[in-house]
C-alpha atoms as a PDB file:
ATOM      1  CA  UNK A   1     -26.680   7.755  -2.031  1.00  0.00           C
ATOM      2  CA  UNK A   2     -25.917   5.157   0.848  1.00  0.00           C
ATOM      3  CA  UNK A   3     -23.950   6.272   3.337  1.00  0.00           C
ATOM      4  CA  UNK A   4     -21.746   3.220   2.128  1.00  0.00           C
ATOM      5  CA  UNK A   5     -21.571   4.660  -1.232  1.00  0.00           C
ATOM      6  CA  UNK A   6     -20.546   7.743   0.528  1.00  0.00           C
ATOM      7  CA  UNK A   7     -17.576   6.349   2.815  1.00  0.00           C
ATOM      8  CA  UNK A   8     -16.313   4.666  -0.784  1.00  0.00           C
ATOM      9  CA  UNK A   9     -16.553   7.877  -2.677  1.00  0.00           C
ATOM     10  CA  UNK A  10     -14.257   9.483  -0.177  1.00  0.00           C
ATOM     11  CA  UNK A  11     -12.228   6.372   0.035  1.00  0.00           C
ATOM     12  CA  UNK A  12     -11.463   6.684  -3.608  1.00  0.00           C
ATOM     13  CA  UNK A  13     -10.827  10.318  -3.348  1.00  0.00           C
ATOM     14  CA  UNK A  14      -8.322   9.855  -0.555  1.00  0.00           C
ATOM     15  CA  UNK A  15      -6.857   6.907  -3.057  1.00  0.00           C
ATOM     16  CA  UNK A  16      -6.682   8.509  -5.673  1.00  0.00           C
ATOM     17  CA  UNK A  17      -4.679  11.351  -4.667  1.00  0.00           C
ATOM     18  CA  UNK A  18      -2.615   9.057  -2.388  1.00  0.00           C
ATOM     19  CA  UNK A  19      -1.673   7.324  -5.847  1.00  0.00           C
ATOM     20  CA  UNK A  20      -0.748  10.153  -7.475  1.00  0.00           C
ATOM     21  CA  UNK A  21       1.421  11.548  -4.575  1.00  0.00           C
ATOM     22  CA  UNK A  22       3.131   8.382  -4.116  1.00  0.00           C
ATOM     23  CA  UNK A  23       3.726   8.753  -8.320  1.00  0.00           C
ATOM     24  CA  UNK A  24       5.701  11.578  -8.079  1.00  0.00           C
ATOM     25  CA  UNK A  25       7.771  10.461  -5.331  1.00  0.00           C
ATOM     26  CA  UNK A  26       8.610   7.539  -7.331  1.00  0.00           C
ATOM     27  CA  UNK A  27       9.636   9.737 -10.099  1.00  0.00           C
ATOM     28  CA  UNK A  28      11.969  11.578  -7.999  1.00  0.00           C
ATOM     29  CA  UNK A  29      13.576   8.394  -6.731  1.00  0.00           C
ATOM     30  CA  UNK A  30      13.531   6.998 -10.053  1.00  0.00           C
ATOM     31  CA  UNK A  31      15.400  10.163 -11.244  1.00  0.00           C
ATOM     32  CA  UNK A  32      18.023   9.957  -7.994  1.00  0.00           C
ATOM     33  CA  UNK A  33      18.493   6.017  -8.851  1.00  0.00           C
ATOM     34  CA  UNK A  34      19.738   6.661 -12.524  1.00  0.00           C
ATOM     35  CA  UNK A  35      22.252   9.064 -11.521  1.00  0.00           C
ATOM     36  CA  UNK A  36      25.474   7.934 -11.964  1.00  0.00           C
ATOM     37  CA  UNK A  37      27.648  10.013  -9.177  1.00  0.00           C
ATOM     38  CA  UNK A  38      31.380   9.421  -9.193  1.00  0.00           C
ATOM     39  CA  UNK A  39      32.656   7.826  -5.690  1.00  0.00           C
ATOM     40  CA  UNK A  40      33.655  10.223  -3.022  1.00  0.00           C
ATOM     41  CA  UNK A  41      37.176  10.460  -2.146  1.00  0.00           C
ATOM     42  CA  UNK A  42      36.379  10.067   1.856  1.00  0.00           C
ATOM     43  CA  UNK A  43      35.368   5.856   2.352  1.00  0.00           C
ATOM     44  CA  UNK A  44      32.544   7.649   5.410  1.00  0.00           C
ATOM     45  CA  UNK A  45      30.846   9.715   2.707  1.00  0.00           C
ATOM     46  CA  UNK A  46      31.135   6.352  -0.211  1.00  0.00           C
ATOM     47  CA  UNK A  47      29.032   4.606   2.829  1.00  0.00           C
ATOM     48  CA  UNK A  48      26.669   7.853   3.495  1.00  0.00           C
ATOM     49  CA  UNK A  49      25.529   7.569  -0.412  1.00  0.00           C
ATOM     50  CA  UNK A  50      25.176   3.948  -0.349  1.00  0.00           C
ATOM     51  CA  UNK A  51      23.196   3.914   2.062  1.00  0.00           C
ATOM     52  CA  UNK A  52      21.089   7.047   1.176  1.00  0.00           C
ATOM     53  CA  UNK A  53      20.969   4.922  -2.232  1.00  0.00           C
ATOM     54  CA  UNK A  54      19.566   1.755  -0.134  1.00  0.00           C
ATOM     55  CA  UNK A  55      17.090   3.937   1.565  1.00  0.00           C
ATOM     56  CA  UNK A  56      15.698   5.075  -1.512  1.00  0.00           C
ATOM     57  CA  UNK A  57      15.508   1.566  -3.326  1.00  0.00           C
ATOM     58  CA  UNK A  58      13.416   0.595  -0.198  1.00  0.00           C
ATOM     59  CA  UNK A  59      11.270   3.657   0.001  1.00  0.00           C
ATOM     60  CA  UNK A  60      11.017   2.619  -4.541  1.00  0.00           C
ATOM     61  CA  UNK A  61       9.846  -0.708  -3.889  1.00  0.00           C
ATOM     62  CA  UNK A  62       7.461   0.074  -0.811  1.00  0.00           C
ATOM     63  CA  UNK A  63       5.556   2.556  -2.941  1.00  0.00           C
ATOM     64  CA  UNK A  64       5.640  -0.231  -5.663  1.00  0.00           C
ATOM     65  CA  UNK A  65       3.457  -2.004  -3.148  1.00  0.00           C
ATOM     66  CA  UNK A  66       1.384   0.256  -2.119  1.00  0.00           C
ATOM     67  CA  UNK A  67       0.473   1.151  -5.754  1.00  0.00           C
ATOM     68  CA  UNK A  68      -0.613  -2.189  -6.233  1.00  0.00           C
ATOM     69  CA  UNK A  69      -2.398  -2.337  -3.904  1.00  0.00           C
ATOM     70  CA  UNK A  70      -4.567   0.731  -4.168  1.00  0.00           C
ATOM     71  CA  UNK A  71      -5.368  -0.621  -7.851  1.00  0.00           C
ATOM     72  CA  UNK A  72      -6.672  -3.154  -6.287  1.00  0.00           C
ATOM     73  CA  UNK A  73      -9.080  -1.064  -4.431  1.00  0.00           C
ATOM     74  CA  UNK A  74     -10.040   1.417  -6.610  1.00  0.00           C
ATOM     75  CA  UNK A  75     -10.679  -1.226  -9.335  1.00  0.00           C
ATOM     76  CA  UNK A  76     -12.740  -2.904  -6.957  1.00  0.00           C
ATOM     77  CA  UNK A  77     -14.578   0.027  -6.109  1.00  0.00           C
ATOM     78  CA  UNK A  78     -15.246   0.324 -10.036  1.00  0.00           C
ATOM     79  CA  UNK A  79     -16.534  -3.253 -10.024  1.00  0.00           C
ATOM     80  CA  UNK A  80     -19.213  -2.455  -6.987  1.00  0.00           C
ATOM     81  CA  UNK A  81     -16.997  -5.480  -4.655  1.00  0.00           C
ATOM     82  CA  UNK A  82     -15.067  -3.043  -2.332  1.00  0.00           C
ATOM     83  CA  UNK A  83     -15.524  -3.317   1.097  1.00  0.00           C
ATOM     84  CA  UNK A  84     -16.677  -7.530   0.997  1.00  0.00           C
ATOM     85  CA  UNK A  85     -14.649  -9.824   2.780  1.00  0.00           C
ATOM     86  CA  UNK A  86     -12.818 -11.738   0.661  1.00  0.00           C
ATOM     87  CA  UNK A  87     -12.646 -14.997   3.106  1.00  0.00           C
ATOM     88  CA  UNK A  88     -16.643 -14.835   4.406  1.00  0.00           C
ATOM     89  CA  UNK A  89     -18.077 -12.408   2.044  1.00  0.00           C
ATOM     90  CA  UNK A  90     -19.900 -10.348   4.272  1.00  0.00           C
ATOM     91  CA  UNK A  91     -19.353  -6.074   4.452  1.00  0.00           C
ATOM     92  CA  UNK A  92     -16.365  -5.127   5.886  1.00  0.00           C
ATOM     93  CA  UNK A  93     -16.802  -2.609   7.906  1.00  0.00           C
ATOM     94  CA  UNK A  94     -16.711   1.089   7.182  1.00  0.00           C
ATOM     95  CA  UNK A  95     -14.865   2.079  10.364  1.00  0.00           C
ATOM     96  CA  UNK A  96     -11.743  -0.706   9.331  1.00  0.00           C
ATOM     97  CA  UNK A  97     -11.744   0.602   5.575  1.00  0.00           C
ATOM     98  CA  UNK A  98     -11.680   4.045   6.530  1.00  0.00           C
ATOM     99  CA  UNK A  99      -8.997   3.360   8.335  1.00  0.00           C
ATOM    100  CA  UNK A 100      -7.308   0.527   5.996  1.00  0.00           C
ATOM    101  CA  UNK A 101      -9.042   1.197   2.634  1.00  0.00           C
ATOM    102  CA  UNK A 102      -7.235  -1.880   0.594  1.00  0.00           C
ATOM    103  CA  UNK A 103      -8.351  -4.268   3.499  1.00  0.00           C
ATOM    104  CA  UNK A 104      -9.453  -7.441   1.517  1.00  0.00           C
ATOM    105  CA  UNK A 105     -10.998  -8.833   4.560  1.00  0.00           C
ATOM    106  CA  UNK A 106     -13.418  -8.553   7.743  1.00  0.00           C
ATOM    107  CA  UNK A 107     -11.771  -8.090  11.210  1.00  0.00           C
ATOM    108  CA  UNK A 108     -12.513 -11.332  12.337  1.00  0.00           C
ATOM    109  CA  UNK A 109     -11.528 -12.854   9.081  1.00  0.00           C
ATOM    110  CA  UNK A 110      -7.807 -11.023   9.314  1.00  0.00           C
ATOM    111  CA  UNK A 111      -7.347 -12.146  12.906  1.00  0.00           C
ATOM    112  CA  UNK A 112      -7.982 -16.056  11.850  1.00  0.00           C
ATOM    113  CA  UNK A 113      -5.635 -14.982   9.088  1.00  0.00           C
ATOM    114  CA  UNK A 114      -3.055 -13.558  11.637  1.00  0.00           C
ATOM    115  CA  UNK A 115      -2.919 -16.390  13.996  1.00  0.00           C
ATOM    116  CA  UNK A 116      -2.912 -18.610  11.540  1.00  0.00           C
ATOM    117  CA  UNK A 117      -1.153 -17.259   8.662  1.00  0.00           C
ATOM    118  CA  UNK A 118       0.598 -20.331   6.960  1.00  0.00           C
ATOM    119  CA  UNK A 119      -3.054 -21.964   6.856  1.00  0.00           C
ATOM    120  CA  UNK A 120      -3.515 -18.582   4.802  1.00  0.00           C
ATOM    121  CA  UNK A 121      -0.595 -18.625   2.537  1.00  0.00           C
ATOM    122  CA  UNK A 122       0.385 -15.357   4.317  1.00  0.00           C
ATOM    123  CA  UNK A 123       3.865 -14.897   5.693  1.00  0.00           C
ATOM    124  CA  UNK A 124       2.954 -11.864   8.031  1.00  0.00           C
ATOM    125  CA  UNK A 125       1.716  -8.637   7.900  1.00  0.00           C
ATOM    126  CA  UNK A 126       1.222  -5.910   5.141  1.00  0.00           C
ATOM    127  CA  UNK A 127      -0.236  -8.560   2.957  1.00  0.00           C
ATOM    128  CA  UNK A 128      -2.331  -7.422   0.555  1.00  0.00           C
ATOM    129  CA  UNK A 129      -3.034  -4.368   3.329  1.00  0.00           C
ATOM    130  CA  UNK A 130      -2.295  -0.862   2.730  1.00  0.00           C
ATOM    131  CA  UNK A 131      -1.391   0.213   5.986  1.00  0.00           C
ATOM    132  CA  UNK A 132      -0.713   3.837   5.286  1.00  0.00           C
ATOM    133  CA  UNK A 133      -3.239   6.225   3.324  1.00  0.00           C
END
């Protein structure tokens, strides 16, 4: 086995539980977001629970994201095209998916992509990137 085949075994690994951690947390939010609580008497604790309710609709929809986007990876990892540069095709490197495992593209390829990212149909960062793993 390749040592690139290597790095993208333990790139799934790390994805694959990072998916399933990020599952259950959305179950617990899910289960905190169908709650119906009655409205506290006290107007400071009505705006401590909305927002506590905000907070969790954002951390809801961020892991929505990030779910998506490990698919992405691990089902390109399945089809043998993780790790190519979507933009040049050439290998992205292991050191950049180690540290961003959903990357779609090369370094050089992102930074056009960043200076430039109307040209791109991008409308700033996080993209398509899975910044935390």
């Amino acid at each position: 086995m390749s040592s690139f085949c290597h790095i993208h075994r333990g790139i799934e690994i790390q994805l694959r539980e990072k998916f399933r951690k990020i599952e259950e947390e959305n179950d617990i939010l899910r289960e905190h977001l169908s709650q119906n609580r009655p409205l506290e008497p006290d107007l400071a604790d009505q705006a401590a629970t909305a927002s506590s309710r905000d907070w969790n609709v954002i951390r809801y929809n961020r892991n929505v994201k990030l779910l998506k986007d490990i698919t992405v990876a691990l089902k390109a990892i399945d089809n043998d095209s993780y790790g190519i540069c979507e933009m040049c095709g050439e290998h992205i490197a292991d050191r950049r998916l180690l540290a961003i495992p959903s990357a779609l593209f090369c370094i050089e390829c992102q930074e056009t992509i960043d200076k430039l990212p109307c040209e791109f149909g991008r409308t700033g960062l996080g993209n398509g990137i899975l910044a935390a793993v």
